[in-house]
C-alpha atoms as a PDB file:
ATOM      1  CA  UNK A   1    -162.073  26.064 214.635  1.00  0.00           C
ATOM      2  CA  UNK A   2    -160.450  26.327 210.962  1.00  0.00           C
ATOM      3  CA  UNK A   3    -159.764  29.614 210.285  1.00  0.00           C
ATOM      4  CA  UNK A   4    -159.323  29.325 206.549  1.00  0.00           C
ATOM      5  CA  UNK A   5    -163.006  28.234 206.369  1.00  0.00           C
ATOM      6  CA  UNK A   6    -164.054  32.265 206.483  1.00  0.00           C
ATOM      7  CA  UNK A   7    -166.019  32.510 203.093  1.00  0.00           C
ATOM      8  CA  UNK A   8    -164.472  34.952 200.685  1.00  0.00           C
ATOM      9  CA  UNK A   9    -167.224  38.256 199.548  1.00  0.00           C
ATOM     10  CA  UNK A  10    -168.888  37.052 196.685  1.00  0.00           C
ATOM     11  CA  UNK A  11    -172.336  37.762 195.094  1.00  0.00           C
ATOM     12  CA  UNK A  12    -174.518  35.253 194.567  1.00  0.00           C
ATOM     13  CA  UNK A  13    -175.968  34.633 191.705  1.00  0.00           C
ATOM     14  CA  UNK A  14    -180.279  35.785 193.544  1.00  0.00           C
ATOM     15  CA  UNK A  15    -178.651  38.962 194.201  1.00  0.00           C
ATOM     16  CA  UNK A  16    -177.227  38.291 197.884  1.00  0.00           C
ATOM     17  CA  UNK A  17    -173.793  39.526 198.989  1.00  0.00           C
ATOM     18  CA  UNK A  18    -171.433  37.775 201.133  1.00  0.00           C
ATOM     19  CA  UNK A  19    -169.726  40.414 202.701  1.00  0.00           C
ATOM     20  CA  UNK A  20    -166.740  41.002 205.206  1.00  0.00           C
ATOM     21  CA  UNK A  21    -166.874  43.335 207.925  1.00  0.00           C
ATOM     22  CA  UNK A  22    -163.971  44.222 210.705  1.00  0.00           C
ATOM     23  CA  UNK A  23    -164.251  46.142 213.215  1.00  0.00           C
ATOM     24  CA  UNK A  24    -161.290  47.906 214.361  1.00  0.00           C
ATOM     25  CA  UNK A  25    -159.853  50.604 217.269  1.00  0.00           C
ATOM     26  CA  UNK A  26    -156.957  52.150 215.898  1.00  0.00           C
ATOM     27  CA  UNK A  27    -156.486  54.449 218.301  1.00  0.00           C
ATOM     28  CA  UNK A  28    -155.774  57.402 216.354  1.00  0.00           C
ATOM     29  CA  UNK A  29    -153.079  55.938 214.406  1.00  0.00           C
ATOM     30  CA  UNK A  30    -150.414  56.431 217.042  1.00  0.00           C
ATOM     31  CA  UNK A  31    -148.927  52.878 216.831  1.00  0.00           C
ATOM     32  CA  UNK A  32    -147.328  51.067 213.922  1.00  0.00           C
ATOM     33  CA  UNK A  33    -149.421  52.315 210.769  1.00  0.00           C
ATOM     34  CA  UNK A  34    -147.810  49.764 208.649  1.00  0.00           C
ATOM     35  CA  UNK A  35    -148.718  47.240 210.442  1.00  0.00           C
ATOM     36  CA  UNK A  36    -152.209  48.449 210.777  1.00  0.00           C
ATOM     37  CA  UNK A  37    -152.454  48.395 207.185  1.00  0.00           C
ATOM     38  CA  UNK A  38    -151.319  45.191 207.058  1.00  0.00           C
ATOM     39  CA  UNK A  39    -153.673  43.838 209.830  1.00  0.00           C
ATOM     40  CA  UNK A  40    -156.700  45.331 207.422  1.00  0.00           C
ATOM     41  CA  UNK A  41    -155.588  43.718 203.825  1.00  0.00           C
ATOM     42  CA  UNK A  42    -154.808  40.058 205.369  1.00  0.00           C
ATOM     43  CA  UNK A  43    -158.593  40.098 206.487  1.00  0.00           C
ATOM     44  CA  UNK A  44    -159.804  41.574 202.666  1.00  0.00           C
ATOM     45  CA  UNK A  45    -162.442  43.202 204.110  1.00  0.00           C
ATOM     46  CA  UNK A  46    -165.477  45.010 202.133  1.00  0.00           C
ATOM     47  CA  UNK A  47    -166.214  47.050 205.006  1.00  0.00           C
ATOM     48  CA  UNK A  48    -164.363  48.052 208.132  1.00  0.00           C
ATOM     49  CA  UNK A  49    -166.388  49.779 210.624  1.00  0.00           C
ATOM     50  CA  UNK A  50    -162.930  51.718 212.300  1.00  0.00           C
ATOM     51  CA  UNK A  51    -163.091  53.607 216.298  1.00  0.00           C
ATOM     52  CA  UNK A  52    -160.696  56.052 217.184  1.00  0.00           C
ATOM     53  CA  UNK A  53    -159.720  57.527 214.026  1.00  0.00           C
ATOM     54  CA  UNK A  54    -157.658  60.405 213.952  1.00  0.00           C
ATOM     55  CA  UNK A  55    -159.472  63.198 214.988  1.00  0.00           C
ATOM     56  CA  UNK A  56    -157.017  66.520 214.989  1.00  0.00           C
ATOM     57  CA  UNK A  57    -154.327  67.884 212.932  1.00  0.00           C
ATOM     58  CA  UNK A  58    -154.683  66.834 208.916  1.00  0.00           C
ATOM     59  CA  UNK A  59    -157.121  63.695 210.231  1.00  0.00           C
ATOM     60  CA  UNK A  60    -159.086  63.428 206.861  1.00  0.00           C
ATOM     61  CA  UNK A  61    -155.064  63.289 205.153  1.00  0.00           C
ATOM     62  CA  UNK A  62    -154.879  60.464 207.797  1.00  0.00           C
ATOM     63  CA  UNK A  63    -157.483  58.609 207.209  1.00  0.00           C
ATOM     64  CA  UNK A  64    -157.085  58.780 203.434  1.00  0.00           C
ATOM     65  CA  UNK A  65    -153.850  57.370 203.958  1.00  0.00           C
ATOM     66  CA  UNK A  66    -154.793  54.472 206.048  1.00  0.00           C
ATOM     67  CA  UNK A  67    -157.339  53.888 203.187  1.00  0.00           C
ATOM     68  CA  UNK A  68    -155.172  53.881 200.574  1.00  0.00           C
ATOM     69  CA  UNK A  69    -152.860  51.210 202.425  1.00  0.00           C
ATOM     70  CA  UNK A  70    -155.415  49.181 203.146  1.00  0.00           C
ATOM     71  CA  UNK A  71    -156.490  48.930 199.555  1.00  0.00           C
ATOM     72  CA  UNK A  72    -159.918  50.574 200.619  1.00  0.00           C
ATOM     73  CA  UNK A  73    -161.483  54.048 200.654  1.00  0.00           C
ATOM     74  CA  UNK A  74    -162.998  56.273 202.948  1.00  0.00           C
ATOM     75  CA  UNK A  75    -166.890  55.985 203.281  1.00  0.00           C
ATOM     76  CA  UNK A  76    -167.618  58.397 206.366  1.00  0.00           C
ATOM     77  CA  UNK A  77    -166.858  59.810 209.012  1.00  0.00           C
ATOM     78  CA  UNK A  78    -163.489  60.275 211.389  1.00  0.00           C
ATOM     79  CA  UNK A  79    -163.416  63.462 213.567  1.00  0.00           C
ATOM     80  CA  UNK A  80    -166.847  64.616 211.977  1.00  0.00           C
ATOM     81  CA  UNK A  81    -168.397  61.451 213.816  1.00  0.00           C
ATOM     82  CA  UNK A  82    -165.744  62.634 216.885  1.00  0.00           C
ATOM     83  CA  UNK A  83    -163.914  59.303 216.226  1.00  0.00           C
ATOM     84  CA  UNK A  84    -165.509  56.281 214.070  1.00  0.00           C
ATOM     85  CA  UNK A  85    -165.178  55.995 210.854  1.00  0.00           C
ATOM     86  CA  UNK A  86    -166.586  53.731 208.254  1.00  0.00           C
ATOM     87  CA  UNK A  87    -164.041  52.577 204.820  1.00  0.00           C
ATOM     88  CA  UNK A  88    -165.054  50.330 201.805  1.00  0.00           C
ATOM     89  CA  UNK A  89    -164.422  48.466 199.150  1.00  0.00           C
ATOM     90  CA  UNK A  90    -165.139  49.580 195.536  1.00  0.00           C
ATOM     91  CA  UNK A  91    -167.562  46.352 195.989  1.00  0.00           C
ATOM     92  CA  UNK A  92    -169.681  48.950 197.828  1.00  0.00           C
ATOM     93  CA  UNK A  93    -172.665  51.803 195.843  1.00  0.00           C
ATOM     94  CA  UNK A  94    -172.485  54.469 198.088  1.00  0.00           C
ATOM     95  CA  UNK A  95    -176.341  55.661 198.637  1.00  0.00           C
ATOM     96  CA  UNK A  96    -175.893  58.240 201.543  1.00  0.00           C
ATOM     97  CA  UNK A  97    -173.751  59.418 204.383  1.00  0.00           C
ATOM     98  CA  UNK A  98    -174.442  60.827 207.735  1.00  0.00           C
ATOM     99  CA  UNK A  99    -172.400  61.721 210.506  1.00  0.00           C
ATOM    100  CA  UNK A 100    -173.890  61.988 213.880  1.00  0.00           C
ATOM    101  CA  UNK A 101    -173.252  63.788 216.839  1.00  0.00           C
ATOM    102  CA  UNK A 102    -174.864  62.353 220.209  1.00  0.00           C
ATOM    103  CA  UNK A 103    -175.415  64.597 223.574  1.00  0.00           C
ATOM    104  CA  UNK A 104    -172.521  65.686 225.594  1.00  0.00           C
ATOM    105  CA  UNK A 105    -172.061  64.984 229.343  1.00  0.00           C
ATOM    106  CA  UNK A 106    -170.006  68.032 231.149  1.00  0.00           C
ATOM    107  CA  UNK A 107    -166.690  66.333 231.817  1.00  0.00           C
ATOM    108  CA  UNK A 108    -166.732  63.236 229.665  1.00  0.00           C
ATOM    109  CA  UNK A 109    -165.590  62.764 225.557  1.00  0.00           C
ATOM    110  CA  UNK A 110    -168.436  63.192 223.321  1.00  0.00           C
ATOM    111  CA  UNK A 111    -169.170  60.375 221.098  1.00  0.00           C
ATOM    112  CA  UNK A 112    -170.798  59.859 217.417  1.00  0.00           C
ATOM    113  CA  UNK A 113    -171.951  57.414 215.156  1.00  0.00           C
ATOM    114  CA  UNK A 114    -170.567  57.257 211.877  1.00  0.00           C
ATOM    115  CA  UNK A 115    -173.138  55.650 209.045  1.00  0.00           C
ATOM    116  CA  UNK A 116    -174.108  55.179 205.735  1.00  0.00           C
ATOM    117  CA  UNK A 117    -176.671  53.324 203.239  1.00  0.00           C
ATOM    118  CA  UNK A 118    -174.541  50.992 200.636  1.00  0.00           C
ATOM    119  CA  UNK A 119    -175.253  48.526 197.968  1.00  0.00           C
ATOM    120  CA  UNK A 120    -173.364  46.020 197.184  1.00  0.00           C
ATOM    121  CA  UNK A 121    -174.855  43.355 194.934  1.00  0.00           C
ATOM    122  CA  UNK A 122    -177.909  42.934 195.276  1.00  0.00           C
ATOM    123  CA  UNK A 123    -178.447  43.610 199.025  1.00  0.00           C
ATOM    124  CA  UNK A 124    -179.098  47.429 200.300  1.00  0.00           C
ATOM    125  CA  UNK A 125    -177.387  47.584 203.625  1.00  0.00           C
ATOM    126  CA  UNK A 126    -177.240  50.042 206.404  1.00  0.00           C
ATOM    127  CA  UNK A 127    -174.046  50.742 208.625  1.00  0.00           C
ATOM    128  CA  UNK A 128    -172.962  52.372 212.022  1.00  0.00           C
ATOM    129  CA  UNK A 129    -169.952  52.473 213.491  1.00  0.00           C
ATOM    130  CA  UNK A 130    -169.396  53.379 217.409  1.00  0.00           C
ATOM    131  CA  UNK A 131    -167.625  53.618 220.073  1.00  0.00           C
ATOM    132  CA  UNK A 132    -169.680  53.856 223.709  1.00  0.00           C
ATOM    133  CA  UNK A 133    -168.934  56.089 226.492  1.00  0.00           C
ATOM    134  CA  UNK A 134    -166.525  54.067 229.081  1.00  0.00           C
ATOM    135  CA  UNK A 135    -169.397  55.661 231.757  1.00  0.00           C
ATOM    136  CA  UNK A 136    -172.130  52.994 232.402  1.00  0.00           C
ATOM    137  CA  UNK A 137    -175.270  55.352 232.387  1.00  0.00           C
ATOM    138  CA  UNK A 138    -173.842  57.475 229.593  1.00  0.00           C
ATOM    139  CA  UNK A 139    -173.217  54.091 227.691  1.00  0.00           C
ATOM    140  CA  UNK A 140    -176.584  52.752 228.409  1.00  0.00           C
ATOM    141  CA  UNK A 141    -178.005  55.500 226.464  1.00  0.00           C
ATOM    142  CA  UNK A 142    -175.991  55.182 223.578  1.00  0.00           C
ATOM    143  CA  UNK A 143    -177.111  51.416 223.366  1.00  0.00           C
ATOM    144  CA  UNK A 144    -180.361  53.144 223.235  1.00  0.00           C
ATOM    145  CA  UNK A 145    -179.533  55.554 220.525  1.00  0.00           C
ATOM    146  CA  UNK A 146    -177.924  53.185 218.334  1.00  0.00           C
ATOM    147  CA  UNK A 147    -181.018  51.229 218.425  1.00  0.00           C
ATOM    148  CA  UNK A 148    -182.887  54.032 217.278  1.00  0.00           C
ATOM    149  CA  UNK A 149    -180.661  55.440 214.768  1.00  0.00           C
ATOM    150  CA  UNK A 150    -180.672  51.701 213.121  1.00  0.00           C
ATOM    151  CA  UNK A 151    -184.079  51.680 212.993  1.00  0.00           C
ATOM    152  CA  UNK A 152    -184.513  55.370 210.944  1.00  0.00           C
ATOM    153  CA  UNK A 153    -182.551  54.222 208.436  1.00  0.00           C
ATOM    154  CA  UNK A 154    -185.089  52.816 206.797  1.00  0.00           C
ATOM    155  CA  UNK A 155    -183.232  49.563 205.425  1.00  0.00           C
ATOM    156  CA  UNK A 156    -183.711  45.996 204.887  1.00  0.00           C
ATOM    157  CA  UNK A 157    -181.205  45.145 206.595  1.00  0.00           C
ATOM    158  CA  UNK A 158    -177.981  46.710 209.155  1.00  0.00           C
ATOM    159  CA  UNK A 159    -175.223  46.005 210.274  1.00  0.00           C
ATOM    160  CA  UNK A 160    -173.668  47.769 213.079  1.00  0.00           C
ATOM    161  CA  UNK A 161    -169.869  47.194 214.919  1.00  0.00           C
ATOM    162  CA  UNK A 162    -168.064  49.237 217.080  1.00  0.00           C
ATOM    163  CA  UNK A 163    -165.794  49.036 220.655  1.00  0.00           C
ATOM    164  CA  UNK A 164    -169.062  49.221 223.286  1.00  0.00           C
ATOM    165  CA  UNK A 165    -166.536  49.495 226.123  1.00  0.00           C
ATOM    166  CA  UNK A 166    -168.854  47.065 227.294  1.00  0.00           C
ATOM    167  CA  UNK A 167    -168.418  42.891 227.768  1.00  0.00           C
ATOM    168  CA  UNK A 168    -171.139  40.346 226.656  1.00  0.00           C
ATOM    169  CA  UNK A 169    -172.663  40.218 230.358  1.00  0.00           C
ATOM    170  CA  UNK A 170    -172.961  44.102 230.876  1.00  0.00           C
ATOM    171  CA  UNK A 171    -176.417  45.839 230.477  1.00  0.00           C
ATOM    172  CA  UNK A 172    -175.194  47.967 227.334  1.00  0.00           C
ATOM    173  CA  UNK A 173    -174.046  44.944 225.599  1.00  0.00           C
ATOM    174  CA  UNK A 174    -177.315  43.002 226.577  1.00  0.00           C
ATOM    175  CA  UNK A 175    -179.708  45.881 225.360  1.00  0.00           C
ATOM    176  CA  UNK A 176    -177.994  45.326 221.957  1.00  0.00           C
ATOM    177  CA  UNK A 177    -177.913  41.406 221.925  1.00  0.00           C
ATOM    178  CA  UNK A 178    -181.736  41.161 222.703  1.00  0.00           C
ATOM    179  CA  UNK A 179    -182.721  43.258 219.634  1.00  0.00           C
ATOM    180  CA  UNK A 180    -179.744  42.021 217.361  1.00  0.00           C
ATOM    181  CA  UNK A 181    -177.911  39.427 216.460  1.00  0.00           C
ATOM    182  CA  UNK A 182    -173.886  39.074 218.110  1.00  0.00           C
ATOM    183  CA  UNK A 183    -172.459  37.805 215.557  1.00  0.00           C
ATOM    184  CA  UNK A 184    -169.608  36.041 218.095  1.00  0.00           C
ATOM    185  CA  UNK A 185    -172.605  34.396 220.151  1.00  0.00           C
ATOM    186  CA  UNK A 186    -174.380  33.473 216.268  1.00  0.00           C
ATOM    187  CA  UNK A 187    -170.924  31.797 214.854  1.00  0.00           C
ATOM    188  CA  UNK A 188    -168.212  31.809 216.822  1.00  0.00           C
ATOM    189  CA  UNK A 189    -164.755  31.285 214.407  1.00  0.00           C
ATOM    190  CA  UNK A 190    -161.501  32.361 215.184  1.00  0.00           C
ATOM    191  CA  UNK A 191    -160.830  33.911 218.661  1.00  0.00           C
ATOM    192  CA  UNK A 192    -163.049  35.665 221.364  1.00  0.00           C
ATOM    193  CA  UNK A 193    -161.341  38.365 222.762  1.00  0.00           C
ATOM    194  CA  UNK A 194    -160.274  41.445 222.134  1.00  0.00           C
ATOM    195  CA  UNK A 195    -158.869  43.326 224.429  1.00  0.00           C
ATOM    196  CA  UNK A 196    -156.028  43.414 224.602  1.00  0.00           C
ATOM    197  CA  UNK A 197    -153.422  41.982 221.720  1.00  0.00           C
ATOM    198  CA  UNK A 198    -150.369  41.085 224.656  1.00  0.00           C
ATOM    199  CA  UNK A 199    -153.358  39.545 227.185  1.00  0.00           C
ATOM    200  CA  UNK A 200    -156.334  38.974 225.775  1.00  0.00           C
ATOM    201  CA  UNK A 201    -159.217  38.274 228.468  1.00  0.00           C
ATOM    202  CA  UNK A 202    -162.260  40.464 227.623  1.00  0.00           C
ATOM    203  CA  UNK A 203    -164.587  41.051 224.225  1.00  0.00           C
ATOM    204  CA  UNK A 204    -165.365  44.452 224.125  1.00  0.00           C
ATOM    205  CA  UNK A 205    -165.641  44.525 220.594  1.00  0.00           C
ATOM    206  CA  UNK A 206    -168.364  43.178 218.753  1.00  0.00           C
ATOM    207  CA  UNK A 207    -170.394  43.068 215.294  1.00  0.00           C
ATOM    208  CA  UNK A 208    -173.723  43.042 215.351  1.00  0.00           C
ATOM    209  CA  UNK A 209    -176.382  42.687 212.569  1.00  0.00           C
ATOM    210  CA  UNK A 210    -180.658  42.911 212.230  1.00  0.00           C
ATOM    211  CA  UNK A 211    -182.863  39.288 211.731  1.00  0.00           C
ATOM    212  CA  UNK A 212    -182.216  38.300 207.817  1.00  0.00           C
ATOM    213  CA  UNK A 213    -178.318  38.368 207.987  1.00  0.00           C
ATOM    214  CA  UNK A 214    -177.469  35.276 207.791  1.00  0.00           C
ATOM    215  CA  UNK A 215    -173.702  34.912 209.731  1.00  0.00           C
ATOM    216  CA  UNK A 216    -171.730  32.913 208.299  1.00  0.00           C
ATOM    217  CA  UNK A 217    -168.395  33.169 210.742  1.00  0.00           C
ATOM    218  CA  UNK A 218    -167.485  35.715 213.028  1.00  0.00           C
ATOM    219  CA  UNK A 219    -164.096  36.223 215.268  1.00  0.00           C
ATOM    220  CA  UNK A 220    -160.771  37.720 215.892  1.00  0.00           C
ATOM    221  CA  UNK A 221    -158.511  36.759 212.992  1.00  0.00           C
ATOM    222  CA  UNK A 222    -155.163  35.838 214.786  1.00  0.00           C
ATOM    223  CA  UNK A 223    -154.369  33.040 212.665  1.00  0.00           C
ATOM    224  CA  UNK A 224    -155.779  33.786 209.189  1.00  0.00           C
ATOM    225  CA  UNK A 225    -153.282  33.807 206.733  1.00  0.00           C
ATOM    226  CA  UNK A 226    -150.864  37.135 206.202  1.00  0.00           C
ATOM    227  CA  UNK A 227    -151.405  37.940 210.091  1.00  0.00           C
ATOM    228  CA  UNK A 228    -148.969  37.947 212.146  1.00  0.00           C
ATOM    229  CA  UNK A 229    -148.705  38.088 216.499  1.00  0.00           C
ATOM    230  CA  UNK A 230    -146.476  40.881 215.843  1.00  0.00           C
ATOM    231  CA  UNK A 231    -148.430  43.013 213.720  1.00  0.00           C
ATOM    232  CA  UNK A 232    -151.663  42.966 215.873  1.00  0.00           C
ATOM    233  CA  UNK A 233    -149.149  43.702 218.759  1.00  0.00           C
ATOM    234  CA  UNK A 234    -147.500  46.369 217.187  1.00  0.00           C
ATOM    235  CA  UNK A 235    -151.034  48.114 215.476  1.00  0.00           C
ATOM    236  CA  UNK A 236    -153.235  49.262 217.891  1.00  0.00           C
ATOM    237  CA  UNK A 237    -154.155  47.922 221.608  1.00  0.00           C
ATOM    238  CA  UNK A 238    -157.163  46.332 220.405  1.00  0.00           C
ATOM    239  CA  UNK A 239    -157.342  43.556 218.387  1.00  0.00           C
ATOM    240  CA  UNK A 240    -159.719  43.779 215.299  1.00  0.00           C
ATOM    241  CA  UNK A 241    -162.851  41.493 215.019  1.00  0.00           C
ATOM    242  CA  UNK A 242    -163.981  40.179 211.224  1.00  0.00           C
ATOM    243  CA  UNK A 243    -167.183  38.786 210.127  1.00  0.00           C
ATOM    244  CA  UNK A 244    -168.389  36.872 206.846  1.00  0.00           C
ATOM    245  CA  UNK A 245    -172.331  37.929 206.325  1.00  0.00           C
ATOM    246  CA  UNK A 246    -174.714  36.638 203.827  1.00  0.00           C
ATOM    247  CA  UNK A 247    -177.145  39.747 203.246  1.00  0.00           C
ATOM    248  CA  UNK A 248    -180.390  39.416 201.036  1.00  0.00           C
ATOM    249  CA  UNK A 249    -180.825  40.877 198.009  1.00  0.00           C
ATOM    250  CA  UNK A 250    -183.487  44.159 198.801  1.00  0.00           C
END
C-alpha cells in the first residue's frame, strides 16, 4: 500500500468535506507527551476521536495542553465522558456537545461516550468517541448503546471511533460492523493492527462511519511522513488509527 496516497481534508467545491479522523488511546498522558503530540500533527488530523484522557487532577489543563501541541482544540469531553474525548480542527462549526454517562456495573470502570454535532464544509456530521468495557456482556451492551446514541443524533451522517476492547471477529465488534461501515474492512491503507506499538498482533481499534461516507483510506499510520517507530513506541501503548472520509454536503 502507498501511504502517501492518504488524501489531504479539503472541501469540495458541492459542499462535501474530506475529512481526517484518528483515533487514539493515550492512556492518560502518562507516557511521552511530546511524542504524543507529535504522533497527532504528522497525521494533520481534523478530528481525533481520543480514549483514556486524563481524567483526575487538573485533566481539562491536560487536555488543553495536548490540544494546543497538537495544533488542535478541545471539542468535548475527557473525565466528564469518564475518559474519551473528542479535539478539532478550526476546519470544524461546533453545533452541540454532549457528554454521556452509561450504567455502572458494581466492580467494573464506568464508561462514557463523548460526542458532538460539527460542520465542516458543507457536510453536518455527528461524532462519538468510546472506549468499551474489557467485560464481554458489559461490552455487548455498549455496542448496543452506541448504536442507539448514533441514531438520536439526528444527523445525516456519523462517524464514530473508539478502542472497543474488542477484535474484528468478537460479537461487540460484529454488532457494530453489520450496521456500519469498518472503515479498515472498507479501505484498508497503511497497517492493521493496533495493539500494541512493540508487537502488534490484534485491531482493537477501529473507525467506523453510517452508509453515505464514502472512505477513502483507512489504517495505522506507521510510515506516513513525520512518524517515527520511536515516537509511537514511546506515546502511548496503542497505536493510533487515521482515516480520510468523503462526507456529503447536508
Amino acid at each position: 500500500m502507498v501511504i502517501t496516497a492518504l488524501p489531504n481534508s479539503r472541501t469540495e467545491p458541492d459542499g462535501s468535506a474530506v475529512v481526517r479522523v484518528l483515533s487514539y488511546n493515550i492512556r492518560s498522558m502518562r507516557d511521552d507527551e511530546d511524542a504524543l503530540a507529535r504522533v497527532i500533527r504528522a497525521c494533520e488530523p481534523d478530528l481525533v476521536f481520543v480514549q483514556e484522557a486524563p481524567r483526575f487532577f487538573r485533566w481539562r489543563k491536560h487536555a488543553a495542553r495536548l490540544a494546543a501541541k497538537s495544533e488542535l482544540v478541545v471539542l468535548t469531553g475527557g473525565a466528564t465522558a469518564t475518559g474519551p474525548l473528542l479535539l478539532c480542527s478550526l476546519r470544524a462549526t461546533v453545533e452541540r456537545t454532549e457528554d454521556v454517562l452509561l450504567p455502572r456495573t458494581p466492580g467494573l470502570h464506568r464508561r462514557g461516550f463523548a460526542t458532538a454535532v460539527v460542520r465542516i464544509g458543507g457536510a453536518r456530521i455527528g461524532l462519538l468517541s468510546c472506549h468499551l468495557s474489557l467485560q464481554s456482556n458489559e461490552r455487548y451492551a455498549q455496542a448496543g448503546m452506541l448504536l442507539e446514541r448514533l441514531a438520536a443524533m439526528d444527523v445525516p451522517y456519523a462517524i464514530t471511533a473508539g478502542d472497543l476492547n474488542d477484535r474484528p471477529t468478537g460479537r461487540s465488534f460484529r454488532r457494530l460492523s453489520e450496521q456500519l461501515q469498518d472503515c479498515w474492512a472498507v479501505a484498508p491503507w497503511g497497517g492493521e493492527y493496533t495493539s500494541t506499538p512493540d508487537d502488534p498482533h490484534q485491531r482493537i481499534d477501529a473507525i467506523f462511519a453510517t452508509k453515505g461516507v464514502e472512505v477513502l483510506g483507512c489504517g495505522v499510520p506507521l510510515d506516513l511522513p513525520g512518524i517515527t517507530r520511536s515516537d509511537v513506541r514511546a506515546a502511548t501503548d496503542h497505536l493510533p488509527v487515521l482515516a480520510a472520509l468523503r462526507v456529503p454536503a447536508s
